[in-house]
C-alpha atoms as a PDB file:
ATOM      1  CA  UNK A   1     107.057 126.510 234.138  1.00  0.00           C
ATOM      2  CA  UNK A   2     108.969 127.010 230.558  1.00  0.00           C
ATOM      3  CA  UNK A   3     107.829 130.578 229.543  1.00  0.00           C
ATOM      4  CA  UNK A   4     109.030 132.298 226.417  1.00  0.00           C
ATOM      5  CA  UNK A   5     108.008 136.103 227.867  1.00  0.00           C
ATOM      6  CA  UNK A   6     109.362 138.188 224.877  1.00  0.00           C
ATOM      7  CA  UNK A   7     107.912 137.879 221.917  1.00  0.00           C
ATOM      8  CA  UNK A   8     106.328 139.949 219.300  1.00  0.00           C
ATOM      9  CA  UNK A   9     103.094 139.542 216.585  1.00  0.00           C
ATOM     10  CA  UNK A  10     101.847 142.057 214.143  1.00  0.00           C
ATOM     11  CA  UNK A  11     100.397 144.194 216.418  1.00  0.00           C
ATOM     12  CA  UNK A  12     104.200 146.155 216.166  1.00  0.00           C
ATOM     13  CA  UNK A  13     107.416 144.118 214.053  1.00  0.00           C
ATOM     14  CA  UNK A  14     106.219 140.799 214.572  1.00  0.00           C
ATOM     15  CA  UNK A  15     104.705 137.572 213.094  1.00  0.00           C
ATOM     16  CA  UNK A  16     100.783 136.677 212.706  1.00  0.00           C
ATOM     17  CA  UNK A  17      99.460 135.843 216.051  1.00  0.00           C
ATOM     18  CA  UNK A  18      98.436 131.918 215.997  1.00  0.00           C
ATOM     19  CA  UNK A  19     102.046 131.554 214.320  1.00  0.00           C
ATOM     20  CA  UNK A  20     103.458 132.537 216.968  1.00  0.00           C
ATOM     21  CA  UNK A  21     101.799 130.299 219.400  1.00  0.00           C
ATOM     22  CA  UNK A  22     101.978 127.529 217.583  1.00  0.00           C
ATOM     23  CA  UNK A  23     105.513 127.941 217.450  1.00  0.00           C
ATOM     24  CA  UNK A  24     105.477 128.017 221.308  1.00  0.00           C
ATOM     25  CA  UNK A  25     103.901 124.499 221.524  1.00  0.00           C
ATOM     26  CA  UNK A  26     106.433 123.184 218.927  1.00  0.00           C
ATOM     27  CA  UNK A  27     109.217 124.243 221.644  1.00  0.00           C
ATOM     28  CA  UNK A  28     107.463 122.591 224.499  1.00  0.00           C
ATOM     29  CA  UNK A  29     106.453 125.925 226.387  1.00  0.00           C
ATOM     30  CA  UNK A  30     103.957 126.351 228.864  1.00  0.00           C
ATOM     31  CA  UNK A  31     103.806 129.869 228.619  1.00  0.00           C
ATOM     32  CA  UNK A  32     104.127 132.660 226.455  1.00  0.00           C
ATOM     33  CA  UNK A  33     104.336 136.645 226.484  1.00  0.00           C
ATOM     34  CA  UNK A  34     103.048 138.933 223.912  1.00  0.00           C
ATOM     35  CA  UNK A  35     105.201 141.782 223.964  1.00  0.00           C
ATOM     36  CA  UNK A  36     104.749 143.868 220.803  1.00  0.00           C
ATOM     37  CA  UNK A  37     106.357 147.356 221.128  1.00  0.00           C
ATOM     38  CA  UNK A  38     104.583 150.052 223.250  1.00  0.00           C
ATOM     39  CA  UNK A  39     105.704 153.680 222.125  1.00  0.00           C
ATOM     40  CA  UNK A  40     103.574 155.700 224.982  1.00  0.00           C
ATOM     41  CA  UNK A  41     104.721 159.216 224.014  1.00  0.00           C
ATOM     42  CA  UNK A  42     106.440 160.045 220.887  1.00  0.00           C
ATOM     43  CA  UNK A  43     110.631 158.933 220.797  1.00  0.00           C
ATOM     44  CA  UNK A  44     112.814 158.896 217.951  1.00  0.00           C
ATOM     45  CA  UNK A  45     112.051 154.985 218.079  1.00  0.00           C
ATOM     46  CA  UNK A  46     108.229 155.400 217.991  1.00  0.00           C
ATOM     47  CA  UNK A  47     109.021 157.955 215.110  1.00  0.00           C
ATOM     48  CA  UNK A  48     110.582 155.458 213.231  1.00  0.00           C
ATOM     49  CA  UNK A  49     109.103 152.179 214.022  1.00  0.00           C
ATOM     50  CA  UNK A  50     105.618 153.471 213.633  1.00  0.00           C
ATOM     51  CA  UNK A  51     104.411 151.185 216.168  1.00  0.00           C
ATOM     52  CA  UNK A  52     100.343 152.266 217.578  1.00  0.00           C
ATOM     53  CA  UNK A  53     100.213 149.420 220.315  1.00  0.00           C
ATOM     54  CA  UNK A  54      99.046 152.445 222.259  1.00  0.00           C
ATOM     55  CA  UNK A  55      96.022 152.374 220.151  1.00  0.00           C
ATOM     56  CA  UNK A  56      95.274 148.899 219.372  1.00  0.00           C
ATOM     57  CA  UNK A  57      95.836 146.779 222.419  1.00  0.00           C
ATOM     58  CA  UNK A  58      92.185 146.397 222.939  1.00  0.00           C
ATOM     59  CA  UNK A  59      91.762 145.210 219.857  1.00  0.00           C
ATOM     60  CA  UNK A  60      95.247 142.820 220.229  1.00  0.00           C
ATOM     61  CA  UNK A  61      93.594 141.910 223.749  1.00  0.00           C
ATOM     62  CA  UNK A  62      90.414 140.531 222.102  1.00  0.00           C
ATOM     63  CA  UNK A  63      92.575 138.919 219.560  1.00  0.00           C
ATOM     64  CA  UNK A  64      94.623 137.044 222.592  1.00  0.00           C
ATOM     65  CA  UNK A  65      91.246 136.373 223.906  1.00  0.00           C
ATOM     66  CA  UNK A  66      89.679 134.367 221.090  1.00  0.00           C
ATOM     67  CA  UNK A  67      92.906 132.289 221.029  1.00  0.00           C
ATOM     68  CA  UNK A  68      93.207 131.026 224.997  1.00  0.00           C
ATOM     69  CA  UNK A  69      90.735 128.414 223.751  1.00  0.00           C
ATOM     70  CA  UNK A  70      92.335 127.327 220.775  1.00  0.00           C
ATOM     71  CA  UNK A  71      95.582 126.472 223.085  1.00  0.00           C
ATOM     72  CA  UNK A  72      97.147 125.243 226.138  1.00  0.00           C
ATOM     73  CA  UNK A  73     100.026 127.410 226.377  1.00  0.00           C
ATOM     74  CA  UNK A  74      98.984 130.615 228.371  1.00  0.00           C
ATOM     75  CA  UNK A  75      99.048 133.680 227.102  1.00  0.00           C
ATOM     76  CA  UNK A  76     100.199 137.047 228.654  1.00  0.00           C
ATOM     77  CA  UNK A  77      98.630 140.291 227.747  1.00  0.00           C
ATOM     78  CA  UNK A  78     101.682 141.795 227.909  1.00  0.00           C
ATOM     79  CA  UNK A  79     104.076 144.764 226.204  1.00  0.00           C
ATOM     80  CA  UNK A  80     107.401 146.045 225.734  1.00  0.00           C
ATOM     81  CA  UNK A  81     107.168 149.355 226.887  1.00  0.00           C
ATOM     82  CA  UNK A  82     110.269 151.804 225.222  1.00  0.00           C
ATOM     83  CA  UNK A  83     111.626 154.010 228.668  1.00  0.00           C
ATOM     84  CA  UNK A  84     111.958 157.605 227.948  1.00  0.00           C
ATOM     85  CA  UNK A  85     113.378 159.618 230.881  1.00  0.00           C
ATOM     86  CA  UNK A  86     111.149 162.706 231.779  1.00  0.00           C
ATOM     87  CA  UNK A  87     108.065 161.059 230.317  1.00  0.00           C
ATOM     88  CA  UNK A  88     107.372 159.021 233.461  1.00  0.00           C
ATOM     89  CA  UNK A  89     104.107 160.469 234.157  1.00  0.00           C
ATOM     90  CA  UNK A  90     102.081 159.905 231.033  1.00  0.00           C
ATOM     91  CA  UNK A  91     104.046 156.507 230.960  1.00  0.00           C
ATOM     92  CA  UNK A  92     102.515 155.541 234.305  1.00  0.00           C
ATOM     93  CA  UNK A  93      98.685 157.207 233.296  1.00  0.00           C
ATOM     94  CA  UNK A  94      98.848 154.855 230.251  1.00  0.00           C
ATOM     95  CA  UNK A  95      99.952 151.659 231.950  1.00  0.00           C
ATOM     96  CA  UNK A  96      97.364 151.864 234.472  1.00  0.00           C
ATOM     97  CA  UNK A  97      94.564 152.112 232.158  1.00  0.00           C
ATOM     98  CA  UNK A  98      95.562 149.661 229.923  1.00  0.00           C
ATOM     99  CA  UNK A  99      96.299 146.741 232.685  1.00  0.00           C
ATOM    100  CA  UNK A 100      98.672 144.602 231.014  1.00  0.00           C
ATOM    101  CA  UNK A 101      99.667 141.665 232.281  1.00  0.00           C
ATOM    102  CA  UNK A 102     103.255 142.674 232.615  1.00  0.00           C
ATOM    103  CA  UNK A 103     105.832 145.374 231.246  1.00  0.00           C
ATOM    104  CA  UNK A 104     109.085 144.849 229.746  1.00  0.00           C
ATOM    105  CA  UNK A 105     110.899 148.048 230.325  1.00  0.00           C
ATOM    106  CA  UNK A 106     113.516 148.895 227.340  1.00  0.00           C
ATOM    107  CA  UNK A 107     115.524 151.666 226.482  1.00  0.00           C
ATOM    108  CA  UNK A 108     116.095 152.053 222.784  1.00  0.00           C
ATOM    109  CA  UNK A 109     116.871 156.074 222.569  1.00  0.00           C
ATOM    110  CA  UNK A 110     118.185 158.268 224.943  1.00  0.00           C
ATOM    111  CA  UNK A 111     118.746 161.621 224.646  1.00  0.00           C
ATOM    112  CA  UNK A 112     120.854 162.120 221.229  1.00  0.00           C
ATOM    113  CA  UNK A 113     121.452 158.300 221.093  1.00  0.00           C
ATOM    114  CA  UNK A 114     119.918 155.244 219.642  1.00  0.00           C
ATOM    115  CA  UNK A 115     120.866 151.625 219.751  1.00  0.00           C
ATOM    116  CA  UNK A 116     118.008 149.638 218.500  1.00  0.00           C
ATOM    117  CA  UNK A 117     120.009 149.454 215.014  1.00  0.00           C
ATOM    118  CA  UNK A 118     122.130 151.628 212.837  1.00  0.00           C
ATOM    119  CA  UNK A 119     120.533 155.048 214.351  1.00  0.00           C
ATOM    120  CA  UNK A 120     123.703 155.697 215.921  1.00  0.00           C
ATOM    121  CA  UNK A 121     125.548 157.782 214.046  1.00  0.00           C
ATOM    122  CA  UNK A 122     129.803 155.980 213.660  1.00  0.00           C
ATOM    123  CA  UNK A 123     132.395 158.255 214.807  1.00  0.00           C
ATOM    124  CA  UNK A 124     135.982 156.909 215.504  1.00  0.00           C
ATOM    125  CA  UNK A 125     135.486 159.276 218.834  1.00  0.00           C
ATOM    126  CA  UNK A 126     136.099 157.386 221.304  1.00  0.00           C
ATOM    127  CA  UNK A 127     135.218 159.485 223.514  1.00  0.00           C
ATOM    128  CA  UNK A 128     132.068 159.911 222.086  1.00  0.00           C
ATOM    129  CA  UNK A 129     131.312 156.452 221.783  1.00  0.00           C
ATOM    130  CA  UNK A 130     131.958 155.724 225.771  1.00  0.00           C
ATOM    131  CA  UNK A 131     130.046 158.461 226.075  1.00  0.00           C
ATOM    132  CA  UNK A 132     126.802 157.158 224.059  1.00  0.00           C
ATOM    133  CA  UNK A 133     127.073 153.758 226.252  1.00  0.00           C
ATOM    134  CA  UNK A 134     127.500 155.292 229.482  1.00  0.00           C
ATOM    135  CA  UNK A 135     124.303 157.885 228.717  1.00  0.00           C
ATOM    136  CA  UNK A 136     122.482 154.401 228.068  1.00  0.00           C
ATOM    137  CA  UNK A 137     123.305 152.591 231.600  1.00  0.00           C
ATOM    138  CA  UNK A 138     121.995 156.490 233.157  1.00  0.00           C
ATOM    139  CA  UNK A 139     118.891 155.434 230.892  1.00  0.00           C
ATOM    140  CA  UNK A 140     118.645 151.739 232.110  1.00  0.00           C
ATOM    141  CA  UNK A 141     118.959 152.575 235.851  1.00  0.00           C
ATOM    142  CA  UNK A 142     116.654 155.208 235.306  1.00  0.00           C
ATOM    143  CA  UNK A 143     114.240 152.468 234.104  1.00  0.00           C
ATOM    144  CA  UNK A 144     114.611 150.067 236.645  1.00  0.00           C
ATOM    145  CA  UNK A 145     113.890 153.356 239.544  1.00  0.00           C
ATOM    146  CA  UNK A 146     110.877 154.499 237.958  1.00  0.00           C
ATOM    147  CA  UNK A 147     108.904 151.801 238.767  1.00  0.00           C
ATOM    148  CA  UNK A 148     107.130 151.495 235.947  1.00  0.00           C
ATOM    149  CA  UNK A 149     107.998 148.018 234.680  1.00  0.00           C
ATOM    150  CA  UNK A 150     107.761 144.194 235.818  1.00  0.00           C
ATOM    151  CA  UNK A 151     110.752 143.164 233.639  1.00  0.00           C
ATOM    152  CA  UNK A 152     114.005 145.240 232.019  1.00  0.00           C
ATOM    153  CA  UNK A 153     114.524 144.046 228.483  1.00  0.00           C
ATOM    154  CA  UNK A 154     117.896 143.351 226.487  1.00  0.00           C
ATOM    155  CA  UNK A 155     120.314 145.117 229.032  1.00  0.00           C
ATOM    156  CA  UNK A 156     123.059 145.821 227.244  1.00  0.00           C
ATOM    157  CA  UNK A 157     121.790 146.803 224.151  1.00  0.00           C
ATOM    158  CA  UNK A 158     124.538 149.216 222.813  1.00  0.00           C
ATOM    159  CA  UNK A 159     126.452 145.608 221.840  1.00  0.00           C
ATOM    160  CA  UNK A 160     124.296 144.964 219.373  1.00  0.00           C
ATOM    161  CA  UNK A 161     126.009 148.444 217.167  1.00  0.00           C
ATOM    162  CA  UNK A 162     129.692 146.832 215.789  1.00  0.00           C
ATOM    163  CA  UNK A 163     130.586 150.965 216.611  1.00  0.00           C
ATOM    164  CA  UNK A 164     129.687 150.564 220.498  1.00  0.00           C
ATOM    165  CA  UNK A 165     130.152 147.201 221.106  1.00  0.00           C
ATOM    166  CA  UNK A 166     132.877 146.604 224.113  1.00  0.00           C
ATOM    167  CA  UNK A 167     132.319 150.292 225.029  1.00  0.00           C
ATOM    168  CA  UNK A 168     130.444 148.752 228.310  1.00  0.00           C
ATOM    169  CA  UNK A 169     132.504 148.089 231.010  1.00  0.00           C
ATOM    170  CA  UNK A 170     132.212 145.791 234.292  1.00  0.00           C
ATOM    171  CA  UNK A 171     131.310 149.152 236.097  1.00  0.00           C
ATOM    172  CA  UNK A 172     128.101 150.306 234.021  1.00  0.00           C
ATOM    173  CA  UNK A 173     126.684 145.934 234.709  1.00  0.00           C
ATOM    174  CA  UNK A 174     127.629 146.952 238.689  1.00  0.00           C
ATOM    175  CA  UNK A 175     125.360 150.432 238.381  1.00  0.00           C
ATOM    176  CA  UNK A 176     122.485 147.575 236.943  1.00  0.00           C
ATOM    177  CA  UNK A 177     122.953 144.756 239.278  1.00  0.00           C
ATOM    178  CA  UNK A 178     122.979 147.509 242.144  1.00  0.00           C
ATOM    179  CA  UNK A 179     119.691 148.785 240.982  1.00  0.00           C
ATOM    180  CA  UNK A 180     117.768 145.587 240.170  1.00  0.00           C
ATOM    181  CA  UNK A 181     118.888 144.337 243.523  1.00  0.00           C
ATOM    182  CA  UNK A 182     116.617 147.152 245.167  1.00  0.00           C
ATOM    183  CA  UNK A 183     114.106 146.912 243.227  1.00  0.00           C
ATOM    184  CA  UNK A 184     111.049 144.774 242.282  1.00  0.00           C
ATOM    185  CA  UNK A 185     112.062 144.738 238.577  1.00  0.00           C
ATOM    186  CA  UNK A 186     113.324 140.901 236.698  1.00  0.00           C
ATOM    187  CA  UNK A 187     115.872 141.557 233.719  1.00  0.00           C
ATOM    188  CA  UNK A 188     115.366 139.192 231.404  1.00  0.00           C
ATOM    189  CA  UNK A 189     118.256 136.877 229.518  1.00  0.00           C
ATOM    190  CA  UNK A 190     117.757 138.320 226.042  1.00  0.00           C
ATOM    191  CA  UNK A 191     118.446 135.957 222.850  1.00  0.00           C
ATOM    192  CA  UNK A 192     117.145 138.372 220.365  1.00  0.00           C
ATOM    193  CA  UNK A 193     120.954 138.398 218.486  1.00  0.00           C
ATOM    194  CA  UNK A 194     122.380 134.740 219.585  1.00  0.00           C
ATOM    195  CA  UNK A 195     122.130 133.608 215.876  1.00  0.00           C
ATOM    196  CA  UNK A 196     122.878 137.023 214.639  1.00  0.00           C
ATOM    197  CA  UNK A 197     125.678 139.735 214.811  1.00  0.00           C
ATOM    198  CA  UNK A 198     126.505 139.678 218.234  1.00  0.00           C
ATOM    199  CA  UNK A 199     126.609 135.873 218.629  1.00  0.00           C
ATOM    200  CA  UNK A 200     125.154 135.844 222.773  1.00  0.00           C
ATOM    201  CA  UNK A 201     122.527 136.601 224.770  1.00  0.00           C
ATOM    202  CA  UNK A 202     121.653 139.837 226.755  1.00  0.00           C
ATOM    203  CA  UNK A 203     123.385 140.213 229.113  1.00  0.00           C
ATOM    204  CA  UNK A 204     127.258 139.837 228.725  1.00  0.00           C
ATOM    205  CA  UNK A 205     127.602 135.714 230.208  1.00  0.00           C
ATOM    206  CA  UNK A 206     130.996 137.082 231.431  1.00  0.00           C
ATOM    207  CA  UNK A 207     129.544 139.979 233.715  1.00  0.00           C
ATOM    208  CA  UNK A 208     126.374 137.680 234.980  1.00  0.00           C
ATOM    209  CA  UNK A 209     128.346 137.241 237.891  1.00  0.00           C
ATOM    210  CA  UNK A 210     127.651 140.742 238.868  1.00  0.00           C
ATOM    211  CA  UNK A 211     123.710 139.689 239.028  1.00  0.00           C
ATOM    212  CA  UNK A 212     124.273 136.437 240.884  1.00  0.00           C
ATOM    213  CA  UNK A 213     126.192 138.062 243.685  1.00  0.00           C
ATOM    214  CA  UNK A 214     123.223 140.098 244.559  1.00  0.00           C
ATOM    215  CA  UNK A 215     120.688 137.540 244.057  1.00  0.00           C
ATOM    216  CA  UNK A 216     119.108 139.421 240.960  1.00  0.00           C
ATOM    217  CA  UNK A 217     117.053 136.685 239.169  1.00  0.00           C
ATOM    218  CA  UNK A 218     116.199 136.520 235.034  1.00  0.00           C
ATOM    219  CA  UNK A 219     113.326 135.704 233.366  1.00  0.00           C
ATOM    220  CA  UNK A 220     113.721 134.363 229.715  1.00  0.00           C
ATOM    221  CA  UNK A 221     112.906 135.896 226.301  1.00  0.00           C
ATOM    222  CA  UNK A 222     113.555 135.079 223.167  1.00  0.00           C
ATOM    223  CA  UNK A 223     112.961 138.673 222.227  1.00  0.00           C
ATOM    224  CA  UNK A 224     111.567 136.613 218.804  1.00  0.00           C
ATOM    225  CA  UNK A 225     109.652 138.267 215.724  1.00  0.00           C
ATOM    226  CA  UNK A 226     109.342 135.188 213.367  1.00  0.00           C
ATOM    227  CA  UNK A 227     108.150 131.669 214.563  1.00  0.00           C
ATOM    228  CA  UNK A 228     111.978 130.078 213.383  1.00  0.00           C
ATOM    229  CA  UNK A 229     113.563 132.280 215.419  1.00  0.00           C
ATOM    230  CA  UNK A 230     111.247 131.374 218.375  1.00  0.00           C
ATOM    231  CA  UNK A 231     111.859 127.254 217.722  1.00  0.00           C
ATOM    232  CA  UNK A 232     115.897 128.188 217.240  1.00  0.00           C
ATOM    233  CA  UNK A 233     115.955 130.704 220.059  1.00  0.00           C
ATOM    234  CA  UNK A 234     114.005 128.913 223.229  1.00  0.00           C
ATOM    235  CA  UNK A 235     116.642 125.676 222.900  1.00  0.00           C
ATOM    236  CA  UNK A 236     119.517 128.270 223.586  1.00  0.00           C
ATOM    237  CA  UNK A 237     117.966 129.901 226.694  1.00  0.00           C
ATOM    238  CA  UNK A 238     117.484 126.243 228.376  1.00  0.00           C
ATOM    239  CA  UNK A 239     121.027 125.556 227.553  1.00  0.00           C
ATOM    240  CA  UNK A 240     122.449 128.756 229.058  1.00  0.00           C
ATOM    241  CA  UNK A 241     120.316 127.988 231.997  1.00  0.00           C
ATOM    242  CA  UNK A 242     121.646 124.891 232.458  1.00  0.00           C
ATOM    243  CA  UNK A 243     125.445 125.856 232.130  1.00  0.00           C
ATOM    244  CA  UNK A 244     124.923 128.757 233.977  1.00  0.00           C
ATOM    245  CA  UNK A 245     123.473 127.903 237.162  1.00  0.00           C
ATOM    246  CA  UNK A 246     121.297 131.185 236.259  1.00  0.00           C
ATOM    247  CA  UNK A 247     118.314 131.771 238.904  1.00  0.00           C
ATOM    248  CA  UNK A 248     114.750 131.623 236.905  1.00  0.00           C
ATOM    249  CA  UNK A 249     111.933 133.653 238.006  1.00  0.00           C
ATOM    250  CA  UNK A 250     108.511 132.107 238.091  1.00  0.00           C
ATOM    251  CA  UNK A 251     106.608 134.177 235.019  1.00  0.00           C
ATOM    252  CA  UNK A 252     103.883 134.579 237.835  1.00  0.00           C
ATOM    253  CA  UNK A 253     105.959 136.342 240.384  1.00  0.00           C
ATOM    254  CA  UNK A 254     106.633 138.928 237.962  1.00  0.00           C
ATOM    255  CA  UNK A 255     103.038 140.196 236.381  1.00  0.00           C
ATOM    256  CA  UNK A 256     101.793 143.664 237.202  1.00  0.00           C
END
């Protein structure tokens, strides 16, 4: 199956709906997951974003509904769910009741720090720095041992900030690889930047090897907002695939 299972509409940052599937069938794909940003309780990410997924899925759901007709891609329910340690509980209470097909697991904020854009505050500390990137990976382990999610989005998401980019080291993609490896959770290969700043996927091609040793395998998401970036974005996951002898999961292995 060719599954696109990160993508977003305008139920959070993204594009209408039927644009986005339509874009899907221009790209060949079989499959595609709705993901729009989940803010469960309240982050500096939710604050800022704005995003009520939380209150609107039902209406989203009905939405997806209405369109499984109109297609013959299939369509996941699905979210990406923002990780925020100590909140695990009410996390887990919303999940259940809401049933999605799947969960992307992200980490955005944690503690002090962002790294979904420019909310990190530059310092030439470099101590500082290493120390905003290494309170991430706690975050991202912490996210993969809750048990909360199907799939772990972007890993390696501090790259994406010029001021913390090459502040993760072969040690922090280790910690990962060790805890995916014990766990149920898929990361996903990540193209949201390929055509952007950072110029790759998620995660570093260079450290992958750390994943293949322990027979972690990826699902793919174009981690796309806007149809064009969908149609530009799915092309470069099939080619990294191919290059990179990369181990696909089956989008049905991994739904909740």
């Amino acid at each position: 199956m060719r599954a696109d299972l990160h993508t977003h509409t305008t139920y959070s940052d993204g594009s209408a709906l039927p644009s986005m599937v339509r874009a899907a069938e221009t790209a060949g794909l079989d499959a595609l997951g709705l993901t729009d940003h989940c803010i469960v309780v309240d982050d500096a990410f939710g604050r800022r974003a704005r995003y009520d997924l939380v209150e609107t899925y039902r209406r989203r759901r009905e939405a997806i509904d209405r369109f499984r007709d109109r297609t013959a891609v299939t369509l996941y329910d699905a979210a990406e769910v923002s990780y925020v340690a100590g909140a695990e509980a009410e996390t887990r209470e919303f999940l259940e009741e809401a049933g999605f097909d799947y969960t992307i697991g992200s980490v955005h904020f944690a503690g002090e720090f962002g790294y979904s854009s420019r909310t990190y505050h530059t310092t030439d500390d470099d101590e500082r720095r290493r120390a905003a990137v290494a309170r991430y990976y706690d975050a991202v382990v912490g996210a993969v041992e809750s048990g909360l999610f199907d799939v772990l989005g972007h890993l390696d998401l501090p790259e994406r900030l010029p001021e913390l980019r090459g502040y993760s080291t072969r040690a922090d993609y280790e910690r990962v690889a060790e805890a995916l490896a014990g766990s149920d959770v898929v990361p996903e290969v990540n193209a949201g930047r390929v055509h952007r700043s950072l110029g790759r996927v998620h995660p570093n091609p260079a450290m992958l090897a750390s994943f293949r040793r322990r027979g972690v395998r990826f699902v793919l998401g174009s981690d796309s907002h806007r149809p064009e970036d969908l149609r530009r974005r799915v092309p470069t996951l099939r080619d990294l695939v191919e290059r990179r002898d990369l181990v696909i999961e089956d989008p049905d292995a991994v739904l909740g």
